[in-house]
Protein backbone atom coordinates (compact mmCIF):
# COMPACT_ATOMS: atom_id res chain seq x y z
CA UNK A 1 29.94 12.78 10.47
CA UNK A 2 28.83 10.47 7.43
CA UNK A 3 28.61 12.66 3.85
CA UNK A 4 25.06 11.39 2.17
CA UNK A 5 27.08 9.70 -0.46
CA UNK A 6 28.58 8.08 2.53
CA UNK A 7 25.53 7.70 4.07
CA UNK A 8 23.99 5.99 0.98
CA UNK A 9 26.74 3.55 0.55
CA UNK A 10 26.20 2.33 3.96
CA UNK A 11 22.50 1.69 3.65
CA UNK A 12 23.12 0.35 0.15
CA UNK A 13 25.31 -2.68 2.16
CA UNK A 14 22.27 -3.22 3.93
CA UNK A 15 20.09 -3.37 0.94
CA UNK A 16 18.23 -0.06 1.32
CA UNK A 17 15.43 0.50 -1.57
CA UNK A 18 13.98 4.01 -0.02
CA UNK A 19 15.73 6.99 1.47
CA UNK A 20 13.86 9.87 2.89
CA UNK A 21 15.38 12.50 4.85
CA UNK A 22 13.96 15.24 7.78
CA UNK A 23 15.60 18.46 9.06
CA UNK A 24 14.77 17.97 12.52
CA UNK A 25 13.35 20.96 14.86
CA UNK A 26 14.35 21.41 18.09
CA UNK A 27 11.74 19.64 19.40
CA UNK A 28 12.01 16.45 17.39
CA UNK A 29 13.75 14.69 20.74
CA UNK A 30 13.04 11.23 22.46
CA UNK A 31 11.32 13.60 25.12
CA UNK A 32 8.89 15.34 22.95
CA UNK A 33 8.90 12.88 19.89
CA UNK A 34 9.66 13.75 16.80
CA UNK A 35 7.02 14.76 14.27
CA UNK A 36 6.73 12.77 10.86
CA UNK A 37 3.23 14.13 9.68
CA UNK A 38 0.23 15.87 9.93
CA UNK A 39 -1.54 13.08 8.24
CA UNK A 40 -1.02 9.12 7.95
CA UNK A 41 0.70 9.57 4.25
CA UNK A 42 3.78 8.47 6.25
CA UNK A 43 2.59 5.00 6.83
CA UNK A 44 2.70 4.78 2.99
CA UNK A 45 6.56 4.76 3.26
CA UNK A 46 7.77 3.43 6.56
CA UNK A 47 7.42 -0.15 7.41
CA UNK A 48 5.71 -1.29 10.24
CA UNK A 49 4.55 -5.15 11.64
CA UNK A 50 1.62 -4.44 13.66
CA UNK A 51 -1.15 -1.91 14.46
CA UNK A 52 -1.82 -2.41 17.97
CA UNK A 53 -5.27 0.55 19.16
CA UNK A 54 -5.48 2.31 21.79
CA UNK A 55 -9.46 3.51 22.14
CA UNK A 56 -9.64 4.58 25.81
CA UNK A 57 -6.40 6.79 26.48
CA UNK A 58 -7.23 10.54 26.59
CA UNK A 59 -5.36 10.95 23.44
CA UNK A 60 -6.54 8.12 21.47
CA UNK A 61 -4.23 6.18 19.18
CA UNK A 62 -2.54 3.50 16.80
CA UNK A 63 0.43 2.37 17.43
CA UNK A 64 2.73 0.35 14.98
CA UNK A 65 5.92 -1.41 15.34
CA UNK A 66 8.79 -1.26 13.03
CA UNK A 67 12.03 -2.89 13.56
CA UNK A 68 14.30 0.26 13.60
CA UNK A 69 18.17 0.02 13.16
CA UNK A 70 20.55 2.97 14.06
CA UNK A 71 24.01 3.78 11.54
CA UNK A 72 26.73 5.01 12.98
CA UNK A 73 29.69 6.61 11.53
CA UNK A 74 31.85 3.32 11.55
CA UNK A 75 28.81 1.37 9.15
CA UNK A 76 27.82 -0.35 11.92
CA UNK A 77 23.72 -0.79 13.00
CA UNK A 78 22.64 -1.24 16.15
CA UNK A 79 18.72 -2.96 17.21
CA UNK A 80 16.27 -0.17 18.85
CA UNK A 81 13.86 -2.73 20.15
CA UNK A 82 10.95 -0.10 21.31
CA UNK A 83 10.82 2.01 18.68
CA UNK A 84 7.01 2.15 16.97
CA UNK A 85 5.02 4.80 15.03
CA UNK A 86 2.40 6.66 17.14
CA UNK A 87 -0.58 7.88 14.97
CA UNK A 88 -2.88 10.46 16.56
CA UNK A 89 -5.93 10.53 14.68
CA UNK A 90 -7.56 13.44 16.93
CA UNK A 91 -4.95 16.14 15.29
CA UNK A 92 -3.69 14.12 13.08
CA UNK A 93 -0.44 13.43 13.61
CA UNK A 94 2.12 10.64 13.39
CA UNK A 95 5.02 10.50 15.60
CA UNK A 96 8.43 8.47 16.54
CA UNK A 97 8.49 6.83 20.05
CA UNK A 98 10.92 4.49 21.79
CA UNK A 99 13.88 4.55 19.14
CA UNK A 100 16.59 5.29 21.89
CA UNK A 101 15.57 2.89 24.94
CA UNK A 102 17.34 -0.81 24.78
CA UNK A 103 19.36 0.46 22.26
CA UNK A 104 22.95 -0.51 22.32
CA UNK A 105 25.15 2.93 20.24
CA UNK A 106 21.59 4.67 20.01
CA UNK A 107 22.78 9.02 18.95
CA UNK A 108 21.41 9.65 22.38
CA UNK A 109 23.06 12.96 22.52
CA UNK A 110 21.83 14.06 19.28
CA UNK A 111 18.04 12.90 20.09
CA UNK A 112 17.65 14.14 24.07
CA UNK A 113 18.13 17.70 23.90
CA UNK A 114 16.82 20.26 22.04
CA UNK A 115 18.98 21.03 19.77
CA UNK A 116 19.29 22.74 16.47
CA UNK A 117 20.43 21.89 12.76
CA UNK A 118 19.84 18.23 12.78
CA UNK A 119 18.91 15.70 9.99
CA UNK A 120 17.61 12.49 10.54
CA UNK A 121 17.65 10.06 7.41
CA UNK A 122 15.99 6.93 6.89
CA UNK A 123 16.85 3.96 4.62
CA UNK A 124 14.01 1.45 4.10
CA UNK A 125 15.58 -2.11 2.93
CA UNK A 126 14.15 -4.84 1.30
CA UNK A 127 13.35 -6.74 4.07
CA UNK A 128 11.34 -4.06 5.80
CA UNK A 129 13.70 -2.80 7.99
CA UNK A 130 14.27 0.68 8.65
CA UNK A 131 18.03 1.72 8.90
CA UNK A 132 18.14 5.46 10.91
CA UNK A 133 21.43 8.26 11.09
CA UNK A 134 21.29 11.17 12.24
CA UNK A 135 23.95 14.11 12.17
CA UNK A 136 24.35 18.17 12.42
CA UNK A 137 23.45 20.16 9.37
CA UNK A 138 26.25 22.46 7.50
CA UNK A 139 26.65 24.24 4.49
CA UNK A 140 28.40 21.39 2.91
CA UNK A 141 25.32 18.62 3.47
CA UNK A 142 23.30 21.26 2.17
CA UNK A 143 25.01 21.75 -0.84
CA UNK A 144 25.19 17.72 -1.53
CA UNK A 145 21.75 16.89 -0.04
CA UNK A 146 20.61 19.44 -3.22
CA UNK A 147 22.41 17.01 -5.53
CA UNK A 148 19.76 14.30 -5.52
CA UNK A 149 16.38 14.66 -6.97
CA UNK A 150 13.18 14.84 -4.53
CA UNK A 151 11.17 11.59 -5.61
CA UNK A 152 8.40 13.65 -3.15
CA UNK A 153 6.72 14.74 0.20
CA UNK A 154 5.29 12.21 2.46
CA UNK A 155 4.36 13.99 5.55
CA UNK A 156 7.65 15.87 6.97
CA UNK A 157 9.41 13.55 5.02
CA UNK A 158 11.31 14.09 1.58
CA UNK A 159 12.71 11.13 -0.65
CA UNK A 160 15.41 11.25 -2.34
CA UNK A 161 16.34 9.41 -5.52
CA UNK A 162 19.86 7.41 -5.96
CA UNK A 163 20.25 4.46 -8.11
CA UNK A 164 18.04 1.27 -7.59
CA UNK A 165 16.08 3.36 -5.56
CA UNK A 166 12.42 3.93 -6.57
CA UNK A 167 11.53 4.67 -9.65
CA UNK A 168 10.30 8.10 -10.79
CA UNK A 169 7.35 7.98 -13.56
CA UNK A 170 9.65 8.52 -16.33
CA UNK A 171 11.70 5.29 -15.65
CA UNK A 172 8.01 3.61 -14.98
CA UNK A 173 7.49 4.78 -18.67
CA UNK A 174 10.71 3.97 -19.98
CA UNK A 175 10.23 0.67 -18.88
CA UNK A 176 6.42 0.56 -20.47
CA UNK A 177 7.62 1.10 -23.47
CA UNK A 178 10.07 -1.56 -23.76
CA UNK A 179 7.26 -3.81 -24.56
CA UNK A 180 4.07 -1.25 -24.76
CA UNK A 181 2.30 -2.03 -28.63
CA UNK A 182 3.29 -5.29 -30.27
CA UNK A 183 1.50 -9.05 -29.14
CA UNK A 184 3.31 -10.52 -26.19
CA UNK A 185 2.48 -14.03 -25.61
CA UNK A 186 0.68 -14.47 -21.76
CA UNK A 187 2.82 -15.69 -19.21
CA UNK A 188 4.14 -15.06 -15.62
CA UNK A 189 7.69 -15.10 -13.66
CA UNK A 190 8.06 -18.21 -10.92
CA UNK A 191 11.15 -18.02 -8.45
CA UNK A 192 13.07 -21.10 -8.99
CA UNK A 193 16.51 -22.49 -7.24
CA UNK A 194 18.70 -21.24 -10.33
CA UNK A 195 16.54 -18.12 -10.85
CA UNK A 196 13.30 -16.80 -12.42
CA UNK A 197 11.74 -18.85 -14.72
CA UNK A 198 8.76 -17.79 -17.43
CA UNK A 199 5.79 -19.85 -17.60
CA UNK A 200 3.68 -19.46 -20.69
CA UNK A 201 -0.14 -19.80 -20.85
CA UNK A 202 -1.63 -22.45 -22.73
CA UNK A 203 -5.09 -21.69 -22.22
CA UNK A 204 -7.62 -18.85 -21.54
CA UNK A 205 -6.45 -17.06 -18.41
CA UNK A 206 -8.87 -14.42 -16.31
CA UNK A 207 -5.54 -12.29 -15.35
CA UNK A 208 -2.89 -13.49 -17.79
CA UNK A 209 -2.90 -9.72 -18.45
CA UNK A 210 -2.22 -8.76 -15.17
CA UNK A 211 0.03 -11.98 -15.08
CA UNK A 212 1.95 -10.64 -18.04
CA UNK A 213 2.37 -7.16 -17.35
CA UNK A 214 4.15 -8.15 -14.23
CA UNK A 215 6.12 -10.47 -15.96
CA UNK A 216 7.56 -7.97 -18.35
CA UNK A 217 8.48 -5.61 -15.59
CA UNK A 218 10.31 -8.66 -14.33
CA UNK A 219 8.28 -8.79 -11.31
CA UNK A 220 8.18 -12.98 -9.64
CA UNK A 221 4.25 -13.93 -9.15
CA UNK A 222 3.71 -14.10 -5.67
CA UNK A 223 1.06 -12.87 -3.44
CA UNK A 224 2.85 -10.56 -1.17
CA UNK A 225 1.82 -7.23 0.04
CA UNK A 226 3.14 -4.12 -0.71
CA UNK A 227 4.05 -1.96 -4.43
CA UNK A 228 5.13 -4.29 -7.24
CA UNK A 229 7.93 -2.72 -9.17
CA UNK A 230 10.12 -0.30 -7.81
CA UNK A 231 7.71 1.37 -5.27
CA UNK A 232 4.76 1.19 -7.61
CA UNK A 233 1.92 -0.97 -7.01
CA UNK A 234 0.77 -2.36 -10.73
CA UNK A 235 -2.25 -3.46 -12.06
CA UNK A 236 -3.44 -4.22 -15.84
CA UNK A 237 -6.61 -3.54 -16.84
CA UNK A 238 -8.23 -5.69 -20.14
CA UNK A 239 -10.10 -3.89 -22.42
CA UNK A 240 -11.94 -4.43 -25.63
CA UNK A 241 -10.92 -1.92 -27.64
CA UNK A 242 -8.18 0.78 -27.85
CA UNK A 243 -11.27 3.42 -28.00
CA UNK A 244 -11.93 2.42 -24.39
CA UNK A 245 -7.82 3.05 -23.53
CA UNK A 246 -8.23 6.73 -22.62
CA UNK A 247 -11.47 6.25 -19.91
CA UNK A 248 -9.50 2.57 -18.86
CA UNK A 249 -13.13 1.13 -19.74
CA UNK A 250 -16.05 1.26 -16.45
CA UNK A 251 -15.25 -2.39 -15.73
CA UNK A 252 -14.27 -2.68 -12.12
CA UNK A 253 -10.53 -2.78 -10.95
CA UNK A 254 -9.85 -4.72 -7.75
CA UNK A 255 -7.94 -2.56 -4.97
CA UNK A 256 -7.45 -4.29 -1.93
CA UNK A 257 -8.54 -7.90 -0.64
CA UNK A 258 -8.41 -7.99 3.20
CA UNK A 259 -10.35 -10.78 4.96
CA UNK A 260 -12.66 -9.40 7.78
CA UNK A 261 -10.98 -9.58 11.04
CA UNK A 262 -14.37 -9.48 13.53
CA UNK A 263 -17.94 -10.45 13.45
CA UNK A 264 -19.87 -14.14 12.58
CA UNK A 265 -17.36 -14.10 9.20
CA UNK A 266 -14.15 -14.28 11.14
CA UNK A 267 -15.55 -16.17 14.25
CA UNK A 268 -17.45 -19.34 12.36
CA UNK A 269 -16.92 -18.80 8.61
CA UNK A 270 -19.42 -22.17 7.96
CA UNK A 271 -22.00 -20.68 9.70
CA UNK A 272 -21.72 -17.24 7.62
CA UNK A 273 -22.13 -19.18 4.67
CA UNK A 274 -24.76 -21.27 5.93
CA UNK A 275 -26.68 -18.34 6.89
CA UNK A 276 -26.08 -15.58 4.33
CA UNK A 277 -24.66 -17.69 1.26
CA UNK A 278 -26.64 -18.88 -1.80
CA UNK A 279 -26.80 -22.48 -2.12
CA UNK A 280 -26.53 -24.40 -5.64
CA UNK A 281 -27.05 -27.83 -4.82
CA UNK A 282 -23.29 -28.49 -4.14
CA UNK A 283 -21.95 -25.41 -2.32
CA UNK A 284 -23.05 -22.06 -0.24
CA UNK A 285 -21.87 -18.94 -2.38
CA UNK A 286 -21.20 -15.64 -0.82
CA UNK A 287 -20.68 -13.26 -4.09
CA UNK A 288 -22.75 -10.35 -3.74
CA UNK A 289 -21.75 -6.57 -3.90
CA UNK A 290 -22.47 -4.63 -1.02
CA UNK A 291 -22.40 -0.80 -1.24
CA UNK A 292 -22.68 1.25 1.63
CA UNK A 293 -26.06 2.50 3.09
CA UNK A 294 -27.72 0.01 0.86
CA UNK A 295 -29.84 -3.09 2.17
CA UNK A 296 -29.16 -5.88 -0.24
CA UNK A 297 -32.11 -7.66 -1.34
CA UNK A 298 -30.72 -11.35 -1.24
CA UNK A 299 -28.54 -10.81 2.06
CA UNK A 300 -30.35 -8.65 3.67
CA UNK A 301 -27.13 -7.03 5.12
CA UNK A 302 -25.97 -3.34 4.99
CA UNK A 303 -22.67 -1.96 4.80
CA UNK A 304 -21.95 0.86 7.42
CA UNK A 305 -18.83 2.88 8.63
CA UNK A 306 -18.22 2.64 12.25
CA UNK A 307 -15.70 6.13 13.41
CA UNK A 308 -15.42 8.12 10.01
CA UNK A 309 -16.63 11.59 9.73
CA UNK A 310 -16.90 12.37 5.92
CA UNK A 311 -17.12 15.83 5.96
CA UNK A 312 -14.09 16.08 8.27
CA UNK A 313 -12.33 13.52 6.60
CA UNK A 314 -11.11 11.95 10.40
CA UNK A 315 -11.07 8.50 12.07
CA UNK A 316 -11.40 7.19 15.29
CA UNK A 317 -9.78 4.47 17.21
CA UNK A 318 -11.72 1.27 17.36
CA UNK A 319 -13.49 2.13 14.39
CA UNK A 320 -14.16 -0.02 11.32
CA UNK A 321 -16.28 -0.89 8.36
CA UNK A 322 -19.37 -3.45 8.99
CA UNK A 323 -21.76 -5.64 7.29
CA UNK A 324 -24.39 -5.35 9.58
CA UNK A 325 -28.20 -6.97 9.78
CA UNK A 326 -31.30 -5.14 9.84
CA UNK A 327 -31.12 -5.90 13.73
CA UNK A 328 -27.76 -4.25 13.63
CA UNK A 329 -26.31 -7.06 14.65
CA UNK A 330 -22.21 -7.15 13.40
CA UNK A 331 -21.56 -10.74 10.54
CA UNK A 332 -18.58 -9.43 9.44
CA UNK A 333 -16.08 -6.63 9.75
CA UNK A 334 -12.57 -4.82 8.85
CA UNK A 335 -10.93 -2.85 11.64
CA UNK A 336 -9.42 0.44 10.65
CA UNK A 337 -5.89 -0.88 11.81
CA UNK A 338 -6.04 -4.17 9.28
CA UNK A 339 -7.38 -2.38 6.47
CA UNK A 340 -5.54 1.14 7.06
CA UNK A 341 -2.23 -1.55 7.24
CA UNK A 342 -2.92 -3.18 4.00
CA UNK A 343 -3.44 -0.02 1.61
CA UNK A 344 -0.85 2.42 2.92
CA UNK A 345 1.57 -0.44 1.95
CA UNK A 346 0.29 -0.60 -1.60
CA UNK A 347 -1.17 2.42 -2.79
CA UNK A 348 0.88 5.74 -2.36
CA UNK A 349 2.19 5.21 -6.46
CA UNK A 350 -0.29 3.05 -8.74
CA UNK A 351 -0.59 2.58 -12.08
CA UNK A 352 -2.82 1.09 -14.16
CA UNK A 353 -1.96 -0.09 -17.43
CA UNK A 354 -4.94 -1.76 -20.39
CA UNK A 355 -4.50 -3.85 -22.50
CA UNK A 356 -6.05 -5.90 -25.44
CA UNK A 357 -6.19 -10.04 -25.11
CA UNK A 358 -6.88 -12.35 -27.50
CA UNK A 359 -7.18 -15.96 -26.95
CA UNK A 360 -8.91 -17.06 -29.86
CA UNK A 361 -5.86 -18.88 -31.58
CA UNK A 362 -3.35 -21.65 -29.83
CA UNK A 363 -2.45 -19.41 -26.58
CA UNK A 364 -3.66 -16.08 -25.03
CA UNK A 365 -1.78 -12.89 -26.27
CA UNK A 366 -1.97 -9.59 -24.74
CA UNK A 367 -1.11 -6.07 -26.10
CA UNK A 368 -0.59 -3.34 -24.02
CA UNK A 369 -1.77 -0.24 -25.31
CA UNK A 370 0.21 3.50 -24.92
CA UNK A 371 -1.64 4.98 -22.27
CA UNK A 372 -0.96 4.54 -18.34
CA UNK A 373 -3.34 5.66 -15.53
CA UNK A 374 -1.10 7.31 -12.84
CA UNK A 375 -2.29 7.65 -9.14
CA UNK A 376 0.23 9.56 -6.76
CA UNK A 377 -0.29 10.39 -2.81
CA UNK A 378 -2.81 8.47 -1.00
CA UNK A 379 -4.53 8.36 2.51
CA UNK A 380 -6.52 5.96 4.66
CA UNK A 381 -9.48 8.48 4.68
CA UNK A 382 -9.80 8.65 0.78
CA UNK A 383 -10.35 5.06 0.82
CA UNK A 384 -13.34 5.07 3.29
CA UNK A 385 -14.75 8.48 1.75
CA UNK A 386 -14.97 6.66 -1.13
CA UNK A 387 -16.86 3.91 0.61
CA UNK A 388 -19.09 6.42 2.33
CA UNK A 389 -19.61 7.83 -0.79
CA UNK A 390 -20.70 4.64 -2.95
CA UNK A 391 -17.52 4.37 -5.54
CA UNK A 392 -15.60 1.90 -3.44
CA UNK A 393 -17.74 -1.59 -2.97
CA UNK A 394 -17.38 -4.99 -1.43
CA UNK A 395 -17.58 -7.35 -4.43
CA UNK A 396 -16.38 -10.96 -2.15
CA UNK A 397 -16.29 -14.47 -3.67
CA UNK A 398 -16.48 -16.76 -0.90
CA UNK A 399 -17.65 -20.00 -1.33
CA UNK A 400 -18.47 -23.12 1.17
CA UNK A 401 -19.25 -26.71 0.77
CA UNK A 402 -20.80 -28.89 3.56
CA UNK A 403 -18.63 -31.90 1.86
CA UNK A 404 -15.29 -30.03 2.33
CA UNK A 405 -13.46 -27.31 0.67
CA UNK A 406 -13.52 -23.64 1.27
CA UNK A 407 -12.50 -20.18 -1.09
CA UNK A 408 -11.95 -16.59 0.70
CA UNK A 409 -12.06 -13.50 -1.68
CA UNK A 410 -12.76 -10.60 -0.17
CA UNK A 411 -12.06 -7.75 -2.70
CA UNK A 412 -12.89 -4.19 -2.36
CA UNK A 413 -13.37 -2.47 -6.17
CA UNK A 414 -14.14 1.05 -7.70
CA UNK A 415 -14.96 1.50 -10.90
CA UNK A 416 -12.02 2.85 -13.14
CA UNK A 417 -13.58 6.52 -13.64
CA UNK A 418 -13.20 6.99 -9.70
CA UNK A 419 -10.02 6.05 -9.33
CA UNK A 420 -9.02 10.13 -8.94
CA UNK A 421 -10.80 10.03 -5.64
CA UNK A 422 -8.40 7.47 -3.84
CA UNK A 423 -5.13 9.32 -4.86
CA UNK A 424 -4.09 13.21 -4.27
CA UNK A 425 -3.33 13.50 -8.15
CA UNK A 426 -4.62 11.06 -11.03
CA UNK A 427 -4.37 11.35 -14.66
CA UNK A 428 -3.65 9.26 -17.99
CA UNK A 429 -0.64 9.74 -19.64
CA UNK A 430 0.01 8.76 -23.06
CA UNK A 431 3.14 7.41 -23.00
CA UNK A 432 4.01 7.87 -26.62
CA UNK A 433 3.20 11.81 -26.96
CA UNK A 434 5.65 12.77 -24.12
């Protein structure tokens, strides 16, 4: 049996980031499945590809796949080809399916029976891979499993910090204020053959704030999705004075920017536009914020929530979020799978950092001020109560043009004062009062 020092060296070969650990119950077999969480915080930390629903089974369900690797004690992974993440939204519940079958070396005779004094670990790489071992508990793992600091609970789940792993708040600050209070000049990190390279604005820049806080976290611009720097999704936030630094300002902050995946929108985007769009002479616009329950008075559309109960705080299969006309017929709409995919990547650690920018002199400069806005623990059903409830909005900027050329922008924003009600804990820290 592998040590966890052991254990982390091995995952560390294969470029592990994450490492979270379970004590398994007896019951955590490939029979019975074994239990990750009461809630869908676990999606928040374990990869997966695809959500793939399941509406008319008895026990309705998501199911996601993740390409799952089993260690063994020589350092050596082996492919489980089957292996997904079951979500029961009934219960709630997530479970682990499939991880055994087509699986050349799978710990079959650790994960069949029921059997006692078991921990499972998982190392999540780089590449989105999840790297499994599992061995028998004693009183010397216990001892050395106590060595590493808990990073925190994500359903039955516990990380564990090593080096290069993610990055507890302190680091995050640490890192802040490396650069936090004097004029940085605006600029962002490209990926280039012999390395990162920093481009510097010339000109006035709508996110060179955003642009520059990621470049001083040494974070490449790119467009992919998932957490920023070190398990923390990032975003800046301008403001116009440091009296505003404390409330981050009531300006709008942009969470999430899926594209609808059903109705007229997704099915003949020219005809949307032609249809619901504002025309000024050259092109059809589509910028208008919808808020739930609301009729808008140029559109004519109304956002609804198709499968969420807000006072239970549960979700149905098949269910999504709708732009819908007074006929009730569906232009344009974001299943619960796409969107419930897109912010349990991002959002389990944010923080929100403002800033000052001036670009009144040769090239924009930004400041970053002491103060960081920290969100921790997130779930799927925060982010539609807060639809249901009016502080989450759609605020889109398509646009159309009968001569050629298209833009999608399909962002969903809150104002910064209700940014508590997406996460299990928010607050703003000032950075240099620790």
């Amino acid at each position: 049996m592998l040590s966890v020092k052991q254990i982390i060296n091995h995952f560390n070969n294969e470029n592990v980031k994450r490492i979270l650990y379970k004590k398994l119950s007896e019951n955590d077999n490939s029979k019975n499945q074994p239990y990750l969480g009461g809630s869908f915080d676990v999606l928040s930390v374990l990869p997966f590809d695809k959500i793939t629903e399941f509406p008319g089974l008895s026990a309705a369900n998501f199911k996601c796949s993740i390409k799952y690797f089993w260690l063994n004690d020589s350092g050596m992974i082996s492919y489980a080809p089957h292996t997904q993440l079951i979500c029961y939204p009934k219960y709630p519940e997530v479970r682990l399916s499939g991880f055994l079958r087509g699986c050349e070396n799978a710990p079959s005779k650790l994960m069949t029976g029921r059997i006692p004094k078991r921990i499972l670990f998982f190392g999540i790489t780089n590449d989105r891979r999840v790297i499994a071992y599992v061995r028998m508990i004693n009183e010397a793992l216990n001892r050395e499993i106590e060595y590493y600091d808990e990073l925190g609970q994500f359903g039955a789940l516990t990380e564990i910090h090593f080096e290069e792993g993610p990055a507890s708040r302190e680091q995050l600050f640490e890192k802040f204020l490396t650069f936090q209070g004097s004029w940085r000049r605006a600029r962002y990190l490209r990926n280039t053959e012999s390395g990162p390279e920093e481009v510097f604005y010339n000109s006035k820049c709508d996110n060179c704030h955003g642009m520059t806080l990621e470049a001083e976290m040494g974070v490449l611009a790119n467009s992919q999705v998932g957490a920023d720097w070190r398990g923390w999704e990032l975003k800046g936030k301008k403001v116009k004075s440091e009296e505003e630094k404390h409330q981050l300002a009531s300006k709008p902050v942009t969470m999430i920017t899926p594209q609808p995946d059903g109705g007229l929108f997704h099915d003949d985007f020219s005809r949307f536009m032609r249809t619901y769009g504002r025309f000024d002479g050259n092109r059809y616009n589509f910028a208008f914020r919808h808020h739930f329950g609301r009729e808008h008075e140029v559109t004519g559309l109304t956002m609804t929530v198709n499968g969420f109960n807000p006072d239970e705080g549960s979700i149905e299969v098949g269910g999504s979020v709708q732009l819908m006309t007074e006929e009730e017929s569906v232009v344009a709409s974001w299943s619960f799978s796409s969107l419930m995919k897109l912010w349990n990547r991002k959002h389990q650690k944010f923080a929100i950092i403002p800033s000052l920018v001036r670009d009144d002199s040769r090239f924009p400069e930004v400041r970053f001020l002491n103060v960081v806005g920290i969100g921790v623990g997130t779930n799927f059903t925060f982010f539609l109560s807060s639809i249901t409830n009016g502080q989450t909005y759609h605020d889109p900027g398509h646009w159309w043009s009968p001569s050629g050329g298209r833009h999608h922008r399909s962002q969903w924003r809150t104002n910064s004062p209700n940014l508590n009600s997406l996460y299990k804990s928010f607050e703003i820290v000032d950075v240099e009062n620790l």
